[in-house]
C-alpha atoms as a PDB file:
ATOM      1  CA  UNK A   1      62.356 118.625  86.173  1.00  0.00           C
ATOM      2  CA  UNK A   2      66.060 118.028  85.840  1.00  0.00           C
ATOM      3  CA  UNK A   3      67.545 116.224  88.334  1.00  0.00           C
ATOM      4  CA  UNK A   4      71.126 114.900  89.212  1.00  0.00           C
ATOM      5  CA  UNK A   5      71.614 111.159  88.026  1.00  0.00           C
ATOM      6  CA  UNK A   6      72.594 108.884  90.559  1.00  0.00           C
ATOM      7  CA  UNK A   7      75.920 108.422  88.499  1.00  0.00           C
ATOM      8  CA  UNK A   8      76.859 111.555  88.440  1.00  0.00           C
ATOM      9  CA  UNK A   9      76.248 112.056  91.967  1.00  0.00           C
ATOM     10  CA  UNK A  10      78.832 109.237  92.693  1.00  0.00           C
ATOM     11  CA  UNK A  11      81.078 110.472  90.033  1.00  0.00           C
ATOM     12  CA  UNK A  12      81.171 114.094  92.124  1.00  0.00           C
ATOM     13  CA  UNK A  13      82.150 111.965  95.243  1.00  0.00           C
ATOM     14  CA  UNK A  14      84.363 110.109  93.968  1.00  0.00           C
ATOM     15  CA  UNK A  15      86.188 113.121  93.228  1.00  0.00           C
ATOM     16  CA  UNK A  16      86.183 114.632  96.783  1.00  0.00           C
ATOM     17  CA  UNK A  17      86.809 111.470  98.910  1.00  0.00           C
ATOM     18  CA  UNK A  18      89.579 108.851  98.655  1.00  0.00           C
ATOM     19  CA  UNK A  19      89.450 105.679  97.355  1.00  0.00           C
ATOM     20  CA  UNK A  20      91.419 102.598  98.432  1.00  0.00           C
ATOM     21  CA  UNK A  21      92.400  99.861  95.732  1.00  0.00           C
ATOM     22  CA  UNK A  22      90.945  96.157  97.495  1.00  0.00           C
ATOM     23  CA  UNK A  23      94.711  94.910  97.547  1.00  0.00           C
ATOM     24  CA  UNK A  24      95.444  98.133  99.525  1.00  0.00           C
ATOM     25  CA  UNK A  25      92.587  97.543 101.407  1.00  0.00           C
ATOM     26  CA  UNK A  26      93.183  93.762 102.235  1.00  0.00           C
ATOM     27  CA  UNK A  27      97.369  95.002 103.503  1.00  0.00           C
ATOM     28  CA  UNK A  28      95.490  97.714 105.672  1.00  0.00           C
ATOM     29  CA  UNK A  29      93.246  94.773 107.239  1.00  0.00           C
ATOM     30  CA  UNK A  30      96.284  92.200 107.568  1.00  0.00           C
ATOM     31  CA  UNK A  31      97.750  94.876 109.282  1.00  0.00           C
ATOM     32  CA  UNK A  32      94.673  96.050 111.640  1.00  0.00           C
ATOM     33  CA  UNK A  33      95.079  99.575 110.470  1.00  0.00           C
ATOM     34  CA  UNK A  34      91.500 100.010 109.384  1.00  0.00           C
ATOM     35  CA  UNK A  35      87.667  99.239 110.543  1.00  0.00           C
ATOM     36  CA  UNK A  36      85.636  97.753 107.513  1.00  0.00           C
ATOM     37  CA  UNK A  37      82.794  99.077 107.085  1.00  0.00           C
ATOM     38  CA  UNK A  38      79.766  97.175 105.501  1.00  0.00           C
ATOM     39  CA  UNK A  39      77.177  99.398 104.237  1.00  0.00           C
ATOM     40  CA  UNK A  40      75.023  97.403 101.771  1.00  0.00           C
ATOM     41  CA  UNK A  41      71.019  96.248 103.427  1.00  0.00           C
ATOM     42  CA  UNK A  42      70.933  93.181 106.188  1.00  0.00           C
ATOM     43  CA  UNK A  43      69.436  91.266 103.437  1.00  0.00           C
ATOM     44  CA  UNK A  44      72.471  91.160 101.217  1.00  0.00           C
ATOM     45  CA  UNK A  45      74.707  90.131 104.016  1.00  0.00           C
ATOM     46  CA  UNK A  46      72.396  86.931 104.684  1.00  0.00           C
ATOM     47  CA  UNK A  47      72.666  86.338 101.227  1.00  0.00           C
ATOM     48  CA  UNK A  48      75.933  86.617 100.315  1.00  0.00           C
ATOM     49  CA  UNK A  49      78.104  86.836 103.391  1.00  0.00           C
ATOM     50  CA  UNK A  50      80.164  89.663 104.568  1.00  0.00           C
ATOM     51  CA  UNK A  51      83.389  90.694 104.625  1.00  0.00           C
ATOM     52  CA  UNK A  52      85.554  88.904 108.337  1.00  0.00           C
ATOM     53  CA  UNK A  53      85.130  91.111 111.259  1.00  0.00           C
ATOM     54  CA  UNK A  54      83.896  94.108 109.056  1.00  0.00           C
ATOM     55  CA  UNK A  55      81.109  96.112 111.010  1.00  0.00           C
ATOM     56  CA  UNK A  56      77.656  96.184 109.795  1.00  0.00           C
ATOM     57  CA  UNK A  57      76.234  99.771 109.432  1.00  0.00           C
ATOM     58  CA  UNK A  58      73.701  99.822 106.514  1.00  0.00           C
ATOM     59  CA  UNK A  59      73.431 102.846 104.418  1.00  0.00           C
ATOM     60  CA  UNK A  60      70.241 104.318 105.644  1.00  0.00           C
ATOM     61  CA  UNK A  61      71.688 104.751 109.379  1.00  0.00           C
ATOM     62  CA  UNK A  62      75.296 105.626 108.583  1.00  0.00           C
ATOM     63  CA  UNK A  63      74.480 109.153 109.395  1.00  0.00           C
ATOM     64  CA  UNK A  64      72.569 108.855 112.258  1.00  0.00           C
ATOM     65  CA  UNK A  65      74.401 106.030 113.745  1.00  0.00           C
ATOM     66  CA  UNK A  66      77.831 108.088 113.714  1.00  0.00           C
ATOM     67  CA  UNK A  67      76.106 111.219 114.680  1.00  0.00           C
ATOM     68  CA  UNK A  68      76.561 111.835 118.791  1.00  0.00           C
ATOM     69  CA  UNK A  69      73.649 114.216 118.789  1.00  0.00           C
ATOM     70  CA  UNK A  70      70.992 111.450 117.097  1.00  0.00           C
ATOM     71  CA  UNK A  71      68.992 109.854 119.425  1.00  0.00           C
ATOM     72  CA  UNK A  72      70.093 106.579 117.312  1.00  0.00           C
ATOM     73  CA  UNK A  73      73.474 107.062 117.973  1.00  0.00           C
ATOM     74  CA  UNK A  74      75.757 103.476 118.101  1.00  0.00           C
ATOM     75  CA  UNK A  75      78.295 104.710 120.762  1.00  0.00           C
ATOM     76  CA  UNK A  76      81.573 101.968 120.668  1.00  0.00           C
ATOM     77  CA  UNK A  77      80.307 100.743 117.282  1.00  0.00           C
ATOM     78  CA  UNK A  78      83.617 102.255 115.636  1.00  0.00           C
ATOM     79  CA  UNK A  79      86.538 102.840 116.519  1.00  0.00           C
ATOM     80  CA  UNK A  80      87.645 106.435 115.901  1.00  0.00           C
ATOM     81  CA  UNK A  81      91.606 105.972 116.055  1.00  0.00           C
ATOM     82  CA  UNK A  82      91.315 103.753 113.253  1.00  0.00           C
ATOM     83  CA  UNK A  83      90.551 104.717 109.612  1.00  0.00           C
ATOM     84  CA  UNK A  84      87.007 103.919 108.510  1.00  0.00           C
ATOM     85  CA  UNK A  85      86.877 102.409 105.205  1.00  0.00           C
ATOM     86  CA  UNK A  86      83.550 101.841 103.541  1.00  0.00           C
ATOM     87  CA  UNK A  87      82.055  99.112 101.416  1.00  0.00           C
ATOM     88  CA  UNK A  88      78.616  98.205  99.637  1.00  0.00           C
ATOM     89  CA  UNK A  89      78.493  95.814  96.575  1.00  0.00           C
ATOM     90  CA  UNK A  90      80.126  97.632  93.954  1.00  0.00           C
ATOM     91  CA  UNK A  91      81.784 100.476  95.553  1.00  0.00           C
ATOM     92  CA  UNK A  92      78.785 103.335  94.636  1.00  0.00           C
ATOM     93  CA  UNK A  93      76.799 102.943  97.611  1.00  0.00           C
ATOM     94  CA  UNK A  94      79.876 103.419  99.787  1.00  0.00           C
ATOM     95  CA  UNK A  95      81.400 106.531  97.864  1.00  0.00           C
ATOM     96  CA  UNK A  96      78.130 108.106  98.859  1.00  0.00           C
ATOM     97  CA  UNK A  97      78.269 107.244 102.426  1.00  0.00           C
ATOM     98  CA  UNK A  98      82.155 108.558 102.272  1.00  0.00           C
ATOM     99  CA  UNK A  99      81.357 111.526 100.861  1.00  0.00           C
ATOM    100  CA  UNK A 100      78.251 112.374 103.516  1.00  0.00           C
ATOM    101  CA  UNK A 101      80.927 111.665 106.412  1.00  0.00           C
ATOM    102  CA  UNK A 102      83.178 114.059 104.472  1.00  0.00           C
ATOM    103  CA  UNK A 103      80.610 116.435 104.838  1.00  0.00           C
ATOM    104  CA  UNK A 104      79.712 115.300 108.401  1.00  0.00           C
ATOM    105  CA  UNK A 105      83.538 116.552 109.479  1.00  0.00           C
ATOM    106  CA  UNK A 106      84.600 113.068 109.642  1.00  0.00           C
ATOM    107  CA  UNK A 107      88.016 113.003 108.119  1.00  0.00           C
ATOM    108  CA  UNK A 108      89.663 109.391 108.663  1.00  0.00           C
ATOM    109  CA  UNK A 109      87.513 107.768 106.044  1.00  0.00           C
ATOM    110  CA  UNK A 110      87.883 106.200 103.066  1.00  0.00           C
ATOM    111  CA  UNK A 111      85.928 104.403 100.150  1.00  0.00           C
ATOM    112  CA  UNK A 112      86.946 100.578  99.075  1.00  0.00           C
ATOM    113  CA  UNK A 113      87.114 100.299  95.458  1.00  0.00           C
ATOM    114  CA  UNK A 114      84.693  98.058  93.468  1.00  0.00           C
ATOM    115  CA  UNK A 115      83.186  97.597  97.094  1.00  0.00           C
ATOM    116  CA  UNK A 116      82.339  94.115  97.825  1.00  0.00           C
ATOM    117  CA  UNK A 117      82.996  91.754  95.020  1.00  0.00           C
ATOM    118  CA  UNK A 118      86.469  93.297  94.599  1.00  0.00           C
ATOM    119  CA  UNK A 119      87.176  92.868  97.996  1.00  0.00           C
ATOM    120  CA  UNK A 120      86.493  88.760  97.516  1.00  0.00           C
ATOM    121  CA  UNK A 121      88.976  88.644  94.400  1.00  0.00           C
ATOM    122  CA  UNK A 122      91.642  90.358  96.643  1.00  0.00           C
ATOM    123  CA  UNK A 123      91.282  87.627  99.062  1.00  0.00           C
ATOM    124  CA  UNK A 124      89.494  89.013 101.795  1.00  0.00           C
ATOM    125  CA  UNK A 125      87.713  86.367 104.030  1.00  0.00           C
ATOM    126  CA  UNK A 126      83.899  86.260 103.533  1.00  0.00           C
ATOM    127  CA  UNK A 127      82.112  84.971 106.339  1.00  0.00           C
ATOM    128  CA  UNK A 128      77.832  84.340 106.868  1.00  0.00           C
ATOM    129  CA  UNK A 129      75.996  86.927 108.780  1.00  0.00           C
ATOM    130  CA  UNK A 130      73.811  84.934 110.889  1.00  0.00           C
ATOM    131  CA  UNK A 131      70.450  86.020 110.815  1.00  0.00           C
ATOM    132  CA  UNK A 132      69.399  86.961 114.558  1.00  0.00           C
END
């Protein structure tokens, strides 16, 4: 069997899908220009915080969150006027998740470089997700 590497599969997306550096990123905040976008599991965001007033959409319901038609659709959970920019832990996660809204027709999105942890040495607030 010969299968795509998870690597390569981000490399490929990362080619198709733009990519914000985190000081680019943290002006576009400062400036409320964009929606964060925190992709990474519930669990990590307990654990280690989250970015200040990004939105918490984890990975596995990105799709059918966004999605109108999907019976688990999050209706006011973004807003569309603004551009979506996506974030996990290291920024692979989230190039993914661009890439699938790419595909989805979504075109006001963006990935966030080095995802999480780069975000934090640019200076962006972290703040605990309260467990609920």
């Amino acid at each position: 069997m010969n299968i795509k590497s998870s690597q390569k599969l981000v490399e490929e997306a990362n080619k198709s899908i733009e990519t914000l550096h985190p000081t680019e990123v943290k002006n576009l905040v400062e400036k409320d220009e964009i929606t964060l976008i925190d992709v990474r599991d519930i669990r990590e965001l307990w654990r280690d915080g989250t970015i200040e007033n990004s939105k918490h959409i984890p990975r596995g319901m990105l799709e059918f969150w966004l999605d109108p038609s999907s019976t688990y659709y999050q209706e006011n959970k973004i807003k569309e006027s603004k551009k979506m920019v996506f974030f996990c832990a290291m920024g692979f996660r989230s190039a993914l998740a661009t890439k699938t809204l790419v595909d989805m027709g979504f075109e006001n999105v963006a990935n966030a470089d080095g995802g999480f942890t780069a975000l934090k040495k640019a200076g962006l607030k972290v703040v605990q997700k309260e467990k609920k």
